[in-house]
C-alpha atoms as a PDB file:
ATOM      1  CA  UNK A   1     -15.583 -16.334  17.526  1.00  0.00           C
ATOM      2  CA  UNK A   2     -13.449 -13.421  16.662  1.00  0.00           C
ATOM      3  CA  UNK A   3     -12.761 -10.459  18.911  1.00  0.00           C
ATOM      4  CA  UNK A   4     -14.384  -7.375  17.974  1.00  0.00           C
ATOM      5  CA  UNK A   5     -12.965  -5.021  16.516  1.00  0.00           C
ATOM      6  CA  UNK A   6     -14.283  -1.082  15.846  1.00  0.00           C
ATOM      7  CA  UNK A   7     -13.182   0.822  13.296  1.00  0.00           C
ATOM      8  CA  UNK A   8     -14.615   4.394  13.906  1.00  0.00           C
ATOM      9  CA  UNK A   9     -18.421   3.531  14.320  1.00  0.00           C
ATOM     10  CA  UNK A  10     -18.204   0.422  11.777  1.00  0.00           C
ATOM     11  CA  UNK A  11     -17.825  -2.609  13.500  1.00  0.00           C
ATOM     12  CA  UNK A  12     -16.038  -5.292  11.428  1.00  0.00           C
ATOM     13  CA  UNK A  13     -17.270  -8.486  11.023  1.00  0.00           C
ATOM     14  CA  UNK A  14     -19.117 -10.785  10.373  1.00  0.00           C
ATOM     15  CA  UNK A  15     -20.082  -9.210   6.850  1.00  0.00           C
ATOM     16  CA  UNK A  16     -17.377  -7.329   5.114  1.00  0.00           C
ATOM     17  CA  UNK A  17     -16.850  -3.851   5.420  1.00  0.00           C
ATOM     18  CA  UNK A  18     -16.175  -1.826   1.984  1.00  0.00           C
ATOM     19  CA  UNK A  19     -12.970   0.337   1.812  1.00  0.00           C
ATOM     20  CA  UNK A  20     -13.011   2.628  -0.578  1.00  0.00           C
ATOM     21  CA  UNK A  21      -9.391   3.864  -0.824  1.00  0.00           C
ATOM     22  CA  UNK A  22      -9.149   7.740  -2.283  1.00  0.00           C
ATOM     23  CA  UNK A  23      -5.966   8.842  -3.774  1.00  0.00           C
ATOM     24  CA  UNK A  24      -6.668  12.418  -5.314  1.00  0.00           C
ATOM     25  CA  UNK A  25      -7.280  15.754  -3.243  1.00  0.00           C
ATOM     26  CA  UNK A  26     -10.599  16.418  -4.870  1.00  0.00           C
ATOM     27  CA  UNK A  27     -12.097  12.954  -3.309  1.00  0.00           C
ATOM     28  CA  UNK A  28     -11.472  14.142  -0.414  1.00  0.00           C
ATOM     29  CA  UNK A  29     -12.728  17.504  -0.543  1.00  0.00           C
ATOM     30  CA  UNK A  30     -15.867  16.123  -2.210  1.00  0.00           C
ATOM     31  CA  UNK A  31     -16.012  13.907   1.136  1.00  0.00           C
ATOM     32  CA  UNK A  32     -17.743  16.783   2.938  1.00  0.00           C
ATOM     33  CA  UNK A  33     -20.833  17.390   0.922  1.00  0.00           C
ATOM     34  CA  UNK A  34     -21.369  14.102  -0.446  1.00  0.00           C
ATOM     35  CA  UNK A  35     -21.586  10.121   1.343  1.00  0.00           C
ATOM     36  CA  UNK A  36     -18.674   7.716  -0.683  1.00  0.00           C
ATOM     37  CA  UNK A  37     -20.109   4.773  -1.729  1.00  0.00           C
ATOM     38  CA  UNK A  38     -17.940   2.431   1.154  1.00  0.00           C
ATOM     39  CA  UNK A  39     -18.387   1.718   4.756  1.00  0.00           C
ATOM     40  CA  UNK A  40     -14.397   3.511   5.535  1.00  0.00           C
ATOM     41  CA  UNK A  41     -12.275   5.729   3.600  1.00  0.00           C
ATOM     42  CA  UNK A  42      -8.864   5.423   3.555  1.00  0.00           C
ATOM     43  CA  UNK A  43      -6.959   8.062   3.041  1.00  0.00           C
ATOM     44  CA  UNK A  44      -3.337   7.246   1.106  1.00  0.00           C
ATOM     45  CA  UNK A  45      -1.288  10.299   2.538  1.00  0.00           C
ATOM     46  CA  UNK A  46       1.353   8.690   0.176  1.00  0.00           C
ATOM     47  CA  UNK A  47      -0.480   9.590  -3.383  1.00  0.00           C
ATOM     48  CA  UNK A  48      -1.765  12.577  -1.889  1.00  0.00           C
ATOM     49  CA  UNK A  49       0.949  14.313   0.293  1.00  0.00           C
ATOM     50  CA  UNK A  50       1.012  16.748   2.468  1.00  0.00           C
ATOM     51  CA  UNK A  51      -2.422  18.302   1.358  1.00  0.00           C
ATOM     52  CA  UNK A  52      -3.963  15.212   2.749  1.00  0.00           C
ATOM     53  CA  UNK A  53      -2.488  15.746   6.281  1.00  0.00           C
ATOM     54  CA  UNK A  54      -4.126  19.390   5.891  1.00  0.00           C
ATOM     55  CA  UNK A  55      -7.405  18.076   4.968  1.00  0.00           C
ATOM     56  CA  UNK A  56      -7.341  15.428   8.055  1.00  0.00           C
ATOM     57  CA  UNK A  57      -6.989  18.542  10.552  1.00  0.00           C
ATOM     58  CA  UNK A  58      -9.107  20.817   9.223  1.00  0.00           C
ATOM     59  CA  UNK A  59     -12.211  18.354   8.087  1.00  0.00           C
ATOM     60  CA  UNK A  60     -14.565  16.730  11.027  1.00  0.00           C
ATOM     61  CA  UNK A  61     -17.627  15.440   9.247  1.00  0.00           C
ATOM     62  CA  UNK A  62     -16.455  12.056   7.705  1.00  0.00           C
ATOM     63  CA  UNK A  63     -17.076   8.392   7.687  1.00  0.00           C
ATOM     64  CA  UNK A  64     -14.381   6.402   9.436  1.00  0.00           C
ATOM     65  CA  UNK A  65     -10.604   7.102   8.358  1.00  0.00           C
ATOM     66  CA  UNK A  66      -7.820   4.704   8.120  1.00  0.00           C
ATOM     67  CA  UNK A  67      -4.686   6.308   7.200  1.00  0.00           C
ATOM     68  CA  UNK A  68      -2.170   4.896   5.109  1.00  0.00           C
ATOM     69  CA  UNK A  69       1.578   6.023   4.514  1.00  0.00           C
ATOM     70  CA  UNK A  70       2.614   3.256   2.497  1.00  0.00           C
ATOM     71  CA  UNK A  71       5.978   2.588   2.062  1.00  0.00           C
ATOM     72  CA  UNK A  72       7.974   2.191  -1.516  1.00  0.00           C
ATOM     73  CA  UNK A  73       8.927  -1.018  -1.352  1.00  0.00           C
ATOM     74  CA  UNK A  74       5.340  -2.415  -0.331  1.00  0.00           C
ATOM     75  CA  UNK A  75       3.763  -1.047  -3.661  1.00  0.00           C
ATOM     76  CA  UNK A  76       3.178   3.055  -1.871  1.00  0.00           C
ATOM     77  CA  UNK A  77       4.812   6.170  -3.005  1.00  0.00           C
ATOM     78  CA  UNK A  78       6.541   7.137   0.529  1.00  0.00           C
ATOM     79  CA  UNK A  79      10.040   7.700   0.019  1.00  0.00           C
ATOM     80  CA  UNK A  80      11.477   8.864   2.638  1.00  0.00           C
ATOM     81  CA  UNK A  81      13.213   7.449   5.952  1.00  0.00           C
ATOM     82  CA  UNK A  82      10.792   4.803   8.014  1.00  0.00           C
ATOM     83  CA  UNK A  83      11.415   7.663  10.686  1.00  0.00           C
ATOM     84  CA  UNK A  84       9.649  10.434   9.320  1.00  0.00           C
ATOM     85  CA  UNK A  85       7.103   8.037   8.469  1.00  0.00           C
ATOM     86  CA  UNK A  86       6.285   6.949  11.499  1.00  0.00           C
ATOM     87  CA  UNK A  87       6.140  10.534  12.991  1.00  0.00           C
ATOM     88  CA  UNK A  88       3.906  11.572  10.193  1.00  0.00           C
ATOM     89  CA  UNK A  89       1.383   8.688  11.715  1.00  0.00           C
ATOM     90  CA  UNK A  90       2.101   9.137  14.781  1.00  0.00           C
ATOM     91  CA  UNK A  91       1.085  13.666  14.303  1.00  0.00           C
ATOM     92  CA  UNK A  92      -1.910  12.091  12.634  1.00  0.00           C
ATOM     93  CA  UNK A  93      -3.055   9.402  14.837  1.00  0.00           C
ATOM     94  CA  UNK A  94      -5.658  11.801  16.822  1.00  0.00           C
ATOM     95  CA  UNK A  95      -7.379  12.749  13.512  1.00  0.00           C
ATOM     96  CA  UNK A  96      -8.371   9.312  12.184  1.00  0.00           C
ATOM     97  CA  UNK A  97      -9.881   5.831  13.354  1.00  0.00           C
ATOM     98  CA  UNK A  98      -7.268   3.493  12.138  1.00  0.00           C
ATOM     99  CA  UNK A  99      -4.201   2.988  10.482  1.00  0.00           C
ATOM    100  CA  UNK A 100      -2.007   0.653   7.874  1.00  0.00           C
ATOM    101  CA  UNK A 101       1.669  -0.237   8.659  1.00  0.00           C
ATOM    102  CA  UNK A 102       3.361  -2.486   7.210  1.00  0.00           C
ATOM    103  CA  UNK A 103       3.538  -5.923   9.382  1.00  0.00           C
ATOM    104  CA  UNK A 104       7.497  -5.618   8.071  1.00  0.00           C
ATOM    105  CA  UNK A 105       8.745  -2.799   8.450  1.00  0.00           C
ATOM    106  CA  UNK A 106      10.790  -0.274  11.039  1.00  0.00           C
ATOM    107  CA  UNK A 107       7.486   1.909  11.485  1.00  0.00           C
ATOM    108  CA  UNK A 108       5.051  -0.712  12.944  1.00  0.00           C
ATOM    109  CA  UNK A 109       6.201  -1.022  16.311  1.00  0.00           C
ATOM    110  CA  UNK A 110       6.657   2.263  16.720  1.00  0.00           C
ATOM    111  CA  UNK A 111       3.316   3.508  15.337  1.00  0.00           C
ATOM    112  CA  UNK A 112       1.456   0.910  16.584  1.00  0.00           C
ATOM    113  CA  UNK A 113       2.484   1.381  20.392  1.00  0.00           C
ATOM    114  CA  UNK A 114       1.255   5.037  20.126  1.00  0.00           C
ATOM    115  CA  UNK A 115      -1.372   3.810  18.213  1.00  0.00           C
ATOM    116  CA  UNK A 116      -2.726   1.624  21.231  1.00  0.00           C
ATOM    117  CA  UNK A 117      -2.441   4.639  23.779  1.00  0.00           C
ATOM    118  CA  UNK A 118      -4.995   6.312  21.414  1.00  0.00           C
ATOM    119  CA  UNK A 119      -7.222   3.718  21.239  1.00  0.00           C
ATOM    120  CA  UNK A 120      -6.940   3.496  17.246  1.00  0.00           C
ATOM    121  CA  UNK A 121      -7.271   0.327  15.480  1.00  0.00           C
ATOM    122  CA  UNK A 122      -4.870  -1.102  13.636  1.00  0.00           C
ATOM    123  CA  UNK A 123      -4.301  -2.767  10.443  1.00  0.00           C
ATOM    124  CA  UNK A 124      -0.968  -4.587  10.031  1.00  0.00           C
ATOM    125  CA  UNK A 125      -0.482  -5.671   6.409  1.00  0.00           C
ATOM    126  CA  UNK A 126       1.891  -7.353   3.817  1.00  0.00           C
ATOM    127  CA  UNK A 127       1.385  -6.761   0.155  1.00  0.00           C
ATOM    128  CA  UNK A 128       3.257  -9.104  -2.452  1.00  0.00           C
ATOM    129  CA  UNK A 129       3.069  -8.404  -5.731  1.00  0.00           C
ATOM    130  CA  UNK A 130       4.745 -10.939  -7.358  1.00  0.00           C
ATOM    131  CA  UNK A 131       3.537 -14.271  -6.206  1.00  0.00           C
ATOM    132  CA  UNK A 132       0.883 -15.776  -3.575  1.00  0.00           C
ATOM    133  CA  UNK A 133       3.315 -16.542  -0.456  1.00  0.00           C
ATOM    134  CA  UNK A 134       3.161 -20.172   0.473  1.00  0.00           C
ATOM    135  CA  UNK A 135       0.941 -21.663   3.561  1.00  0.00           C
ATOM    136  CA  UNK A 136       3.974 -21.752   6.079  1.00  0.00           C
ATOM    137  CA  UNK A 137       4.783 -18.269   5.374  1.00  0.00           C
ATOM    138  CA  UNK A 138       1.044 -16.819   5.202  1.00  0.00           C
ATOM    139  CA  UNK A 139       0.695 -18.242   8.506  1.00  0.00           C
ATOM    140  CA  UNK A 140       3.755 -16.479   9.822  1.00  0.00           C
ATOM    141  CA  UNK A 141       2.498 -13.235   9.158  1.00  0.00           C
ATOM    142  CA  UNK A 142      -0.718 -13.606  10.734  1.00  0.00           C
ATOM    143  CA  UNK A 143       0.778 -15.239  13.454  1.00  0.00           C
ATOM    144  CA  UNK A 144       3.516 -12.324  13.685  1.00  0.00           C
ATOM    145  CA  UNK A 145       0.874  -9.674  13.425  1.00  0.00           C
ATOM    146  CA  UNK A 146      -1.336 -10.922  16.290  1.00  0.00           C
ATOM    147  CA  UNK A 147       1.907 -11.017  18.144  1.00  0.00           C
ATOM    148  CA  UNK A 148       2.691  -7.652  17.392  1.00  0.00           C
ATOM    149  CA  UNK A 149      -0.451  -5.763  18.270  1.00  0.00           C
ATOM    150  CA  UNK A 150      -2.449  -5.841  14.857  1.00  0.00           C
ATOM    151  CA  UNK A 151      -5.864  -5.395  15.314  1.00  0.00           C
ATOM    152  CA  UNK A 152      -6.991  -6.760  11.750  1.00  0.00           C
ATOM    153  CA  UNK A 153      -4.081  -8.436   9.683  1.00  0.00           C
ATOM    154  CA  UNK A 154      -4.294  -7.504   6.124  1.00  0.00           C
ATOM    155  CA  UNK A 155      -2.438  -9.863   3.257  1.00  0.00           C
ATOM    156  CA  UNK A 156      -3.029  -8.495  -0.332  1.00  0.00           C
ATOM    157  CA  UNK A 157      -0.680 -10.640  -2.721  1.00  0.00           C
ATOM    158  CA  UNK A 158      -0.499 -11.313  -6.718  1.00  0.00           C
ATOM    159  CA  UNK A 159      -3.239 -13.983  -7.801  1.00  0.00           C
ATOM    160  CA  UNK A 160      -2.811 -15.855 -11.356  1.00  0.00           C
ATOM    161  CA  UNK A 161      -4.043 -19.631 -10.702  1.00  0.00           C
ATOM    162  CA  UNK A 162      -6.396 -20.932  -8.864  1.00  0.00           C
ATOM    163  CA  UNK A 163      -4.318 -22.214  -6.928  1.00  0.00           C
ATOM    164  CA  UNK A 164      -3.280 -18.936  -5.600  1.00  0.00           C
ATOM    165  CA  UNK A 165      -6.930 -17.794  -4.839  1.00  0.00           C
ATOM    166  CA  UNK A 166      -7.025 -21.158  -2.591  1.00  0.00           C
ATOM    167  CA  UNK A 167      -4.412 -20.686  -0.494  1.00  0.00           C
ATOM    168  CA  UNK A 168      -5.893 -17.105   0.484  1.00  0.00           C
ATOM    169  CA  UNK A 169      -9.125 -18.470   1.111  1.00  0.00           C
ATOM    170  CA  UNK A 170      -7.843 -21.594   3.074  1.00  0.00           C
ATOM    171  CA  UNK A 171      -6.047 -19.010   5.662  1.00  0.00           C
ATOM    172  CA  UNK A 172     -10.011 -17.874   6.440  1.00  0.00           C
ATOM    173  CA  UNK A 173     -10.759 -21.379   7.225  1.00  0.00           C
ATOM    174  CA  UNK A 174      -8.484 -22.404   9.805  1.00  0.00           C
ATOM    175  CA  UNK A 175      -7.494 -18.651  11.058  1.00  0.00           C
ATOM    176  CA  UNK A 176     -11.416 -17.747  11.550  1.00  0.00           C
ATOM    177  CA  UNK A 177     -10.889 -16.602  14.728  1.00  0.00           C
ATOM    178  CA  UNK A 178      -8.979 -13.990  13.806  1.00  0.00           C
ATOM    179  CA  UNK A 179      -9.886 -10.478  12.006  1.00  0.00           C
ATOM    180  CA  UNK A 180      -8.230 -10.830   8.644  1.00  0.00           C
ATOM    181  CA  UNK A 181      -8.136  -8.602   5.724  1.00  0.00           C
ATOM    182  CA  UNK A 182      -7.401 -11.130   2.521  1.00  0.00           C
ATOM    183  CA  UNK A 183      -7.174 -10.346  -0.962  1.00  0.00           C
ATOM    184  CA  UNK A 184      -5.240 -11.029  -5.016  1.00  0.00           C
ATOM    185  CA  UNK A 185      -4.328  -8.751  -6.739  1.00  0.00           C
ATOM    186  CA  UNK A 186      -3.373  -9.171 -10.659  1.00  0.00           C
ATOM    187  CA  UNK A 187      -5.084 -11.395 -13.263  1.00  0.00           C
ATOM    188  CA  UNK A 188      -7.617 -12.848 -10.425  1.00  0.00           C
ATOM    189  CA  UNK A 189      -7.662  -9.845  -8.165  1.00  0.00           C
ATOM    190  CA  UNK A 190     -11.289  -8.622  -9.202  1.00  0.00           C
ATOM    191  CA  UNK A 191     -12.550 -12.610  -8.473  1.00  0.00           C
ATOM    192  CA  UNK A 192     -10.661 -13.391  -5.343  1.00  0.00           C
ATOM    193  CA  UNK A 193     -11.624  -9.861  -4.046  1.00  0.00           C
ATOM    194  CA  UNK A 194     -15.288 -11.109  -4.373  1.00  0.00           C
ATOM    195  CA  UNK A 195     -15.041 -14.581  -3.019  1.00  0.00           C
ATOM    196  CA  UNK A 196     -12.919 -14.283  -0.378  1.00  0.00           C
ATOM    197  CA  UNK A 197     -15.414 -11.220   1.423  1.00  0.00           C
ATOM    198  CA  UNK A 198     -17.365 -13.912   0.819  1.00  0.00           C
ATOM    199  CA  UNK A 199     -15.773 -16.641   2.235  1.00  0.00           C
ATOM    200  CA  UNK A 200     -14.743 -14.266   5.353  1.00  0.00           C
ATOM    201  CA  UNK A 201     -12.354 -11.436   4.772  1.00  0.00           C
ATOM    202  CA  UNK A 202     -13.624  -8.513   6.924  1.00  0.00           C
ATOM    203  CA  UNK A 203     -12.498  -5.953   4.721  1.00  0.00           C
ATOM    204  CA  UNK A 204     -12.527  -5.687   0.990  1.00  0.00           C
ATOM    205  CA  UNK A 205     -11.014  -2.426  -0.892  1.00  0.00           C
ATOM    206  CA  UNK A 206     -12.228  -0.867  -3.603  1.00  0.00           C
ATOM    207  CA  UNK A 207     -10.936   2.603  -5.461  1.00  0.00           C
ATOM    208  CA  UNK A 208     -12.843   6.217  -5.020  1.00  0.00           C
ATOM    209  CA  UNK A 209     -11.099   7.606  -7.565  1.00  0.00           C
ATOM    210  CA  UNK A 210      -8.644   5.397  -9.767  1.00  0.00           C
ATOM    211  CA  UNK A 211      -7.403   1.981  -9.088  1.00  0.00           C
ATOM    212  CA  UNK A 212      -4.639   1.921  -6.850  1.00  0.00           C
ATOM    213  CA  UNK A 213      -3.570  -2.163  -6.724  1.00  0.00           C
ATOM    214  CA  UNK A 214      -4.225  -4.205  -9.702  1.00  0.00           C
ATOM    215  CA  UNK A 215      -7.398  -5.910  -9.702  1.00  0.00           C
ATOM    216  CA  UNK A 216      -9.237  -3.736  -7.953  1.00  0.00           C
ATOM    217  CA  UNK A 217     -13.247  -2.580  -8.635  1.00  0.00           C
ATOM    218  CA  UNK A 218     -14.470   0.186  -7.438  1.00  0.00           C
ATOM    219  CA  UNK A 219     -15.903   0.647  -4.159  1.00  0.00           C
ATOM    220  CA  UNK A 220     -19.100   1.716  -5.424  1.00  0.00           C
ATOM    221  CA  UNK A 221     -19.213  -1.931  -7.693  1.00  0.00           C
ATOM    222  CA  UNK A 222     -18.274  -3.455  -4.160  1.00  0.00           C
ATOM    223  CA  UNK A 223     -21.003  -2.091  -2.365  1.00  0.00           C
ATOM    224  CA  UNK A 224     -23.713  -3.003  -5.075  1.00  0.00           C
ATOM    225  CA  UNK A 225     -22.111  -6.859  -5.913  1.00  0.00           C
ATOM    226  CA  UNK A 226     -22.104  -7.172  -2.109  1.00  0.00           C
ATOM    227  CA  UNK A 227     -24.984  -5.744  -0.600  1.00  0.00           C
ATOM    228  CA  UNK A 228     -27.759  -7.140  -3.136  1.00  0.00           C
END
């Protein structure tokens, strides 16, 4: 049985939870006077900038937040030192429910450690967007993120065979247990997206506003293909 895990008010699991990921100001701002088709919006303070941080302090009626700051090198637009990243989540943390780091990278322990003292969930991921990892290192980075504090480990990487698609779901199967976030991205990113929620992912993303991984539908398609 997995643990349980909160994010905001939603609790995740068994069914999947909708993301919807918004990466334009005006999503945001149309947050407060309309409900966005998904279950948690994250916010991508990365596409945004600093208008997002603004928005975060000043807005209180909202479904449940995870922030993301993704980094460069993981597919994100943050350029800057790991540093300032990590203090831009950490001056954040009180004004969301969760947040994305990066299972790799300088920020996570850091963020994560504050994170905890909050009482914020959090989401330690590894994107790939060249190939599907193989099964010994998939199972490292679940492994390392349940180590590490992760809450819910997310692994988004580039799907073109069905072989690929597999190997994701086949992580479900013997780590079921364990809160994870799986998804392709690429030519079978829309397919695997669908089939592994249903074969056990907890969370599924979909866009607000414009796609912002390859293969993705939009949260709104997500909801409806799921929920019927």
């Amino acid at each position: 049985m997995q643990p349980t895990v909160h994010l905001g008010f939603v609790k995740i699991g068994p069914a999947p939870s909708v993301v919807g990921v918004a990466s334009r100001m005006a999503t945001l701002n149309d947050i407060a006077s309309t409900v966005p088709a998904c279950d948690v919006v994250e916010v991508r303070r990365d596409i945004i900038g600093p208008e997002a941080a603004r928005w975060l302090r000043a807005t209180s009626a909202h479904p449940p937040i995870l922030l993301t700051v993704r980094a460069e090198k993981e597919g994100g637009k943050w350029t800057d030192s790991e540093s300032v990243r990590a203090a831009e989540y950490i001056a954040l943390l009180p004004y969301v429910d969760a947040v994305d780091v990066e299972l790799e990278s300088d920020a996570f322990p850091v963020v994560t450690a504050e994170a905890k003292k909050m009482k914020r969930t959090v989401v330690g991921s590894f994107h790939d967007f060249k190939v599907t990892p193989d099964e010994s290192r998939l199972h490292e980075l679940i492994e390392r993120g349940a180590s590490a504090g992760a809450d819910i480990v997310k692994i988004a990487a580039w799907t073109e065979t069905e072989a690929d698609v597999e190997r994701l779901e086949a992580l479900l199967n013997i780590h079921a247990s364990a809160p994870l976030a799986v998804m392709g991205m690429g030519p079978l990113g829309v397919a695997s997206r669908l089939r592994l929620a249903a074969s056990g992912s907890c969370l599924v993303y979909g866009f607000l506003d414009e796609e912002s991984a390859p293969g993705q539908l939009s949260a709104a398609e997500l909801m409806r293909r799921l929920r019927r």
